[in-house]
Each structure stands twice: as structure tokens, then as C-alpha cells.
PDB file of N, CA and C in Angstrom:
ATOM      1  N   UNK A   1     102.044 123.665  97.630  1.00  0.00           N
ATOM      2  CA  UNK A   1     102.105 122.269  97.278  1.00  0.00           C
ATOM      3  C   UNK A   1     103.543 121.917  96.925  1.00  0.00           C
ATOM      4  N   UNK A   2     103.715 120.536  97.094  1.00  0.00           N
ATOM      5  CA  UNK A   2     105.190 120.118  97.083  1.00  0.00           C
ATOM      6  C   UNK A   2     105.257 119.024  96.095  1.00  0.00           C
ATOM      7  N   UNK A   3     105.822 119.194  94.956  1.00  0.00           N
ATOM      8  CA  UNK A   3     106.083 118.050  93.746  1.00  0.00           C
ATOM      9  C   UNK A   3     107.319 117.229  93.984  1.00  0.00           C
ATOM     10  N   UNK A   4     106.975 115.681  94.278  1.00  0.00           N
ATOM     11  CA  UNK A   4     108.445 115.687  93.933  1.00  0.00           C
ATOM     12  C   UNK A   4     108.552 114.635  92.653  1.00  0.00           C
ATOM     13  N   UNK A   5     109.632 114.880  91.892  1.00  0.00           N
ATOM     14  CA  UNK A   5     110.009 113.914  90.251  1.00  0.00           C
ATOM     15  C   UNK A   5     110.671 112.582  90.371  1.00  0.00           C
ATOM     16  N   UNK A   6     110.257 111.410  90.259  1.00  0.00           N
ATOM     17  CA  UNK A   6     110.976 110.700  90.229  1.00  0.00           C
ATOM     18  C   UNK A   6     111.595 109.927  88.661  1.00  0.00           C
ATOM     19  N   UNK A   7     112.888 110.439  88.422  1.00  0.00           N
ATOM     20  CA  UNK A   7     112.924 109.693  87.546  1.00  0.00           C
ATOM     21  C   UNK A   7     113.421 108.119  87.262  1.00  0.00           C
ATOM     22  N   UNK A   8     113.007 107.497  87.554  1.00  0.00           N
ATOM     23  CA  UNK A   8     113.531 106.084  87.624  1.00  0.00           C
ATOM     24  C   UNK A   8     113.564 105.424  86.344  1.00  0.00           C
ATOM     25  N   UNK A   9     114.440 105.752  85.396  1.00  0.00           N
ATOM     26  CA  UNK A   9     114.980 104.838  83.539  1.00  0.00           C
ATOM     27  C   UNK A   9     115.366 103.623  84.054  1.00  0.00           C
ATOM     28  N   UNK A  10     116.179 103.339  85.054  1.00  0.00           N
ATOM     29  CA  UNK A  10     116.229 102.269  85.532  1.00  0.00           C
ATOM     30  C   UNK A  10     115.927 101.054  86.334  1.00  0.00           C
ATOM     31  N   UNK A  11     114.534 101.355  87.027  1.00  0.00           N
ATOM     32  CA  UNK A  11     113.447 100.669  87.547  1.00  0.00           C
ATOM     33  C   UNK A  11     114.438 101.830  89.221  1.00  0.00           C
ATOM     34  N   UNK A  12     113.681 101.460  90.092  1.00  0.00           N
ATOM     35  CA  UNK A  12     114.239 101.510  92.032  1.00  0.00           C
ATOM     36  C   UNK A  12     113.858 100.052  92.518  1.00  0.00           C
ATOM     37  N   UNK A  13     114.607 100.591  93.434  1.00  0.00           N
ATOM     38  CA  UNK A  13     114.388  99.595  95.036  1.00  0.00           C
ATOM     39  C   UNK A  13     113.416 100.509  95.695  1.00  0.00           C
ATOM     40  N   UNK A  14     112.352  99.333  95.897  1.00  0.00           N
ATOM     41  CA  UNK A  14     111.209  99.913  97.159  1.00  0.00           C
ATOM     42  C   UNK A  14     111.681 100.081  98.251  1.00  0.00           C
ATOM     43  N   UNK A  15     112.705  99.004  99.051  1.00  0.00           N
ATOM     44  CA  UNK A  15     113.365  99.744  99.979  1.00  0.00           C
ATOM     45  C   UNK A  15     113.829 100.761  99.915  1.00  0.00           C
ATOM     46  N   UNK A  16     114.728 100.792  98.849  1.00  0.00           N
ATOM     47  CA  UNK A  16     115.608 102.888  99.174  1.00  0.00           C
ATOM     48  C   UNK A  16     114.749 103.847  98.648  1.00  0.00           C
ATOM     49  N   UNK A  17     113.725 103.265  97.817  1.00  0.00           N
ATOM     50  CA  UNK A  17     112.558 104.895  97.506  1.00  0.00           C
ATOM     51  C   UNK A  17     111.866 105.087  99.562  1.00  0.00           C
ATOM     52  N   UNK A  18     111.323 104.085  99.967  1.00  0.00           N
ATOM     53  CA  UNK A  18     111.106 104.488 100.806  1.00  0.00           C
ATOM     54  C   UNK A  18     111.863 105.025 102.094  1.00  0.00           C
ATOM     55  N   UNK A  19     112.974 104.817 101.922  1.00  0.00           N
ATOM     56  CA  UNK A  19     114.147 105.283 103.057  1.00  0.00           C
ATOM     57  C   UNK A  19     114.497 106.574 102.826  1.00  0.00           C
ATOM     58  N   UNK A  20     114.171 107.044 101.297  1.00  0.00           N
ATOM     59  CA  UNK A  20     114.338 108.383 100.630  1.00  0.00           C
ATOM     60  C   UNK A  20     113.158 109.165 101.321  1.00  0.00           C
ATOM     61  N   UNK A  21     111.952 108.868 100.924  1.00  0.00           N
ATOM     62  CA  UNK A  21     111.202 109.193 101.516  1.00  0.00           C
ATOM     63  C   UNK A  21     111.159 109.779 102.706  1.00  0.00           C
ATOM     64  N   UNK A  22     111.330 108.668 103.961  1.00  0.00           N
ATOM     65  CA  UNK A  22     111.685 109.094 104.930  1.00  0.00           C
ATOM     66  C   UNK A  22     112.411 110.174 105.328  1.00  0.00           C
ATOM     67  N   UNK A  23     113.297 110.488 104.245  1.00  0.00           N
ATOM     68  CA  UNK A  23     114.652 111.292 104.792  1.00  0.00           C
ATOM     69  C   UNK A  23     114.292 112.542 104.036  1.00  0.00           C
ATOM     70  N   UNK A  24     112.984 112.626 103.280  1.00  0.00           N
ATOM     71  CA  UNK A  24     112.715 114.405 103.314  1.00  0.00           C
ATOM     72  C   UNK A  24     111.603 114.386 103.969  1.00  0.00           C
ATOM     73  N   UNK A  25     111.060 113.583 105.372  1.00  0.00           N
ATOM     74  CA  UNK A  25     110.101 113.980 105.816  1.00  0.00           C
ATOM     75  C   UNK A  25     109.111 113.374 105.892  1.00  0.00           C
ATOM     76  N   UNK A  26     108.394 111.858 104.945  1.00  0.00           N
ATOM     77  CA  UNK A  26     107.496 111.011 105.373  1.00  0.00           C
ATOM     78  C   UNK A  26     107.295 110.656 106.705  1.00  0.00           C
ATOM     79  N   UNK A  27     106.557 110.146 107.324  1.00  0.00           N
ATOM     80  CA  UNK A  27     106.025 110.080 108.874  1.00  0.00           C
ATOM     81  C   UNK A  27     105.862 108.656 108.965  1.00  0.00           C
ATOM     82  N   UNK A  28     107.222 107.986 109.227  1.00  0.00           N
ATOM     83  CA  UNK A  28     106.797 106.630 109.613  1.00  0.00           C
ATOM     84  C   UNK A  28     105.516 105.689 109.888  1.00  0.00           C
ATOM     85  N   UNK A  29     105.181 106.851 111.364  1.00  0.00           N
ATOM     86  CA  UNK A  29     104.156 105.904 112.056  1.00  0.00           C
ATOM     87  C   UNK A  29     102.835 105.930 110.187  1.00  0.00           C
ATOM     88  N   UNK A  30     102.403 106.801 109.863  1.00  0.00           N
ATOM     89  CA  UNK A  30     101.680 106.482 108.495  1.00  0.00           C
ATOM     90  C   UNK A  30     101.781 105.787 107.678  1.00  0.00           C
ATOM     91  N   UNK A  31     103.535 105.305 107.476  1.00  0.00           N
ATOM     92  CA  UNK A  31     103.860 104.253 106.589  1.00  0.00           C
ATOM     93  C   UNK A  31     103.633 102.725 106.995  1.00  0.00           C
ATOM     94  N   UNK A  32     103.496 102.850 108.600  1.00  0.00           N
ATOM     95  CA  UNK A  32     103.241 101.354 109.279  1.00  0.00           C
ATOM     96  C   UNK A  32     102.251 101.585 109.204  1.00  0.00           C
ATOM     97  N   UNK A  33     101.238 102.761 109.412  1.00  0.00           N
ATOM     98  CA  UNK A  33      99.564 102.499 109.690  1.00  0.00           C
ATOM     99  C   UNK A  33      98.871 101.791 108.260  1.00  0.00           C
ATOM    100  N   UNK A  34      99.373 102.512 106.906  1.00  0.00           N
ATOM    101  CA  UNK A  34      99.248 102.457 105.741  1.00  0.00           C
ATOM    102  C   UNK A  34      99.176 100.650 105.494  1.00  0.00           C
ATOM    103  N   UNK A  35     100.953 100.470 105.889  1.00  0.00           N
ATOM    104  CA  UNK A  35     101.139  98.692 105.589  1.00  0.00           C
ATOM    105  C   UNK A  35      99.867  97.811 106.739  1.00  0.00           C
ATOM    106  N   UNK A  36      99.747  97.957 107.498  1.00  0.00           N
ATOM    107  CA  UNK A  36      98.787  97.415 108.729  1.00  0.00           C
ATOM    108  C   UNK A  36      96.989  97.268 107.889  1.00  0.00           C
ATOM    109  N   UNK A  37      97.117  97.905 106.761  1.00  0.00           N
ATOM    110  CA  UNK A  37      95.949  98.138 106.255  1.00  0.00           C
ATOM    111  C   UNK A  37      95.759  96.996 105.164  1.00  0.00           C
ATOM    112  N   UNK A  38      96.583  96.270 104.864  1.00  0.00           N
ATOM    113  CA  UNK A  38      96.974  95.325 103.869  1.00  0.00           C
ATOM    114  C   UNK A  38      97.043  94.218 104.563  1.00  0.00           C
ATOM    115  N   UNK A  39      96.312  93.621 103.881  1.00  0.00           N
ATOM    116  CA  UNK A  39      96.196  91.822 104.039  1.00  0.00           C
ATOM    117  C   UNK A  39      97.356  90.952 103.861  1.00  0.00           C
ATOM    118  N   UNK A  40      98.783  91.823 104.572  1.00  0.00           N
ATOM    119  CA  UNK A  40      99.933  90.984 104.994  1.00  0.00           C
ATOM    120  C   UNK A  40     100.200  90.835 106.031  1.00  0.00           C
ATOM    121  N   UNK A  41     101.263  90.168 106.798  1.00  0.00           N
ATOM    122  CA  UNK A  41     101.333  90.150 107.835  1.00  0.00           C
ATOM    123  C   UNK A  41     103.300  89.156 107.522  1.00  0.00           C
ATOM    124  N   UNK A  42     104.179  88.923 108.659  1.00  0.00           N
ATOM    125  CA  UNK A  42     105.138  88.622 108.737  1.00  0.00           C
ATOM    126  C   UNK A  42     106.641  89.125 108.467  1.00  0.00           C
ATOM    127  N   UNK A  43     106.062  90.226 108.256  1.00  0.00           N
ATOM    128  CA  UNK A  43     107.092  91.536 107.931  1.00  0.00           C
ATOM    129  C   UNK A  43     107.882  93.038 109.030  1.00  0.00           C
ATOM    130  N   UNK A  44     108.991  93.095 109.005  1.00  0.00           N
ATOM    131  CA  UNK A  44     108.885  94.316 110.125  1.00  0.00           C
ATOM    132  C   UNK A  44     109.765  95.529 109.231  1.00  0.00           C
ATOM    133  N   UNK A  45     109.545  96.655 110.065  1.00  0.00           N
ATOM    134  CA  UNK A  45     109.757  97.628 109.581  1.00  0.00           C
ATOM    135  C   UNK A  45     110.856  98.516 110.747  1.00  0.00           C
ATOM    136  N   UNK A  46     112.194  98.378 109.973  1.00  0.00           N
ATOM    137  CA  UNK A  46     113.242  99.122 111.182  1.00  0.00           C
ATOM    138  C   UNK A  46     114.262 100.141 110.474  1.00  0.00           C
ATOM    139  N   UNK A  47     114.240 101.262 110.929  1.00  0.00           N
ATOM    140  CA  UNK A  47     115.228 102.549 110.284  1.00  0.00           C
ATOM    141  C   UNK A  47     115.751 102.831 111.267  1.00  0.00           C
ATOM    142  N   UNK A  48     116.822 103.207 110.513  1.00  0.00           N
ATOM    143  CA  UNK A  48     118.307 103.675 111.313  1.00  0.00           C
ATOM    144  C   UNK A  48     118.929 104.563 110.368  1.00  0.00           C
ATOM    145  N   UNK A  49     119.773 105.669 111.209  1.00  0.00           N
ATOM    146  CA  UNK A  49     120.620 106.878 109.998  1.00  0.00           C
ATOM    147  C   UNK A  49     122.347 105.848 110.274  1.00  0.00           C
ATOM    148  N   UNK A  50     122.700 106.274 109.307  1.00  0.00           N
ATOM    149  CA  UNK A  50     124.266 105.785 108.816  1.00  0.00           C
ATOM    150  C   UNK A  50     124.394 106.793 107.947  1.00  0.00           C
ATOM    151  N   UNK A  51     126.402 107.004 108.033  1.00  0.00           N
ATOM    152  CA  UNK A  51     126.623 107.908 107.097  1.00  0.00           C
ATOM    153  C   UNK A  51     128.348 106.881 107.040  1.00  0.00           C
ATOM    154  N   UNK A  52     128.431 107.493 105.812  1.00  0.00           N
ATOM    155  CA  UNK A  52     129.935 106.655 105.320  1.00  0.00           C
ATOM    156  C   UNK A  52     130.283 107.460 104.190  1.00  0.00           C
ATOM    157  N   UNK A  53     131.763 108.302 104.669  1.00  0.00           N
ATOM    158  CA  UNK A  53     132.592 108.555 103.816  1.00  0.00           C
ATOM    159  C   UNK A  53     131.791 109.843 103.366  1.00  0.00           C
ATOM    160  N   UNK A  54     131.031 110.618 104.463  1.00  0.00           N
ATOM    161  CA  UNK A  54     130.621 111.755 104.570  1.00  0.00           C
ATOM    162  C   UNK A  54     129.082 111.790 103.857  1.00  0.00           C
ATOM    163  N   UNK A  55     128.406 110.600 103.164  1.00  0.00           N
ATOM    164  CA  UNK A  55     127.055 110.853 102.702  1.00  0.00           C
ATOM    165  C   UNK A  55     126.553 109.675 103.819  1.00  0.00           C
ATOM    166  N   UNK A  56     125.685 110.451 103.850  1.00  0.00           N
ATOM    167  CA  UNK A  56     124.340 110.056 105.074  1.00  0.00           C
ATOM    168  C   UNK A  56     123.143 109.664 104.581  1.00  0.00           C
ATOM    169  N   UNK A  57     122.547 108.494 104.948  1.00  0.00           N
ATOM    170  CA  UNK A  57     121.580 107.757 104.496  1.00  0.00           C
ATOM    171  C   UNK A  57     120.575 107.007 105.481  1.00  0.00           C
ATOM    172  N   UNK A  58     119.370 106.925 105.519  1.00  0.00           N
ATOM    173  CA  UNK A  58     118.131 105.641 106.106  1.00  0.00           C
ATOM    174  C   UNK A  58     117.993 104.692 105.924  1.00  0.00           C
TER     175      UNK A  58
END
């Protein structure tokens, strides 16, 4: 089993927890199947890697 800690004292961004996510391994297509399951609609979902000044990010 795999724990992971989040400590957030300072609240997060739902965007970069989930871009974090992504980047040890979450499975996109689950994260769209997941949102598709919710009574929203008008929203899209697009990732891309970038790196700047040698740290690399989603």
C-alpha cells in the first residue's frame, strides 16, 4: 500500500494538487471518467509537461 501526506497549513490549489497527482502516476482517463460522473458540465480538462530553470511540472 502507498500513503501519501498531504500537508497543506496553508490551504492548496485544486489545480496543482491535481497536476501533482498526475505527476506520481494518477490515470487521467479516471480523473475525466470520475468528473463525467458529476452533474457539471462546461469545463475541459488539458495537461501538458513544462520545465523552467531545471524543475519540471503538469
Amino acid at each position: 500500500m502507498r500513503v501519501l501526506y498531504l500537508d497543506c497549513f496553508a490551504g492548496i490549489a485544486g489545480d496543482m494538487l491535481l497536476a501533482a497527482l498526475l505527476d506520481v502516476g494518477a490515470d487521467l482517463s479516471l480523473v475525466r471518467k470520475g468528473l463525467s460522473s458529476l452533474p457539471i458540465d462546461g469545463y475541459t480538462i488539458e495537461t501538458g509537461k513544462d520545465e523552467s530553470c531545471g524543475i519540471a511540472a503538469t
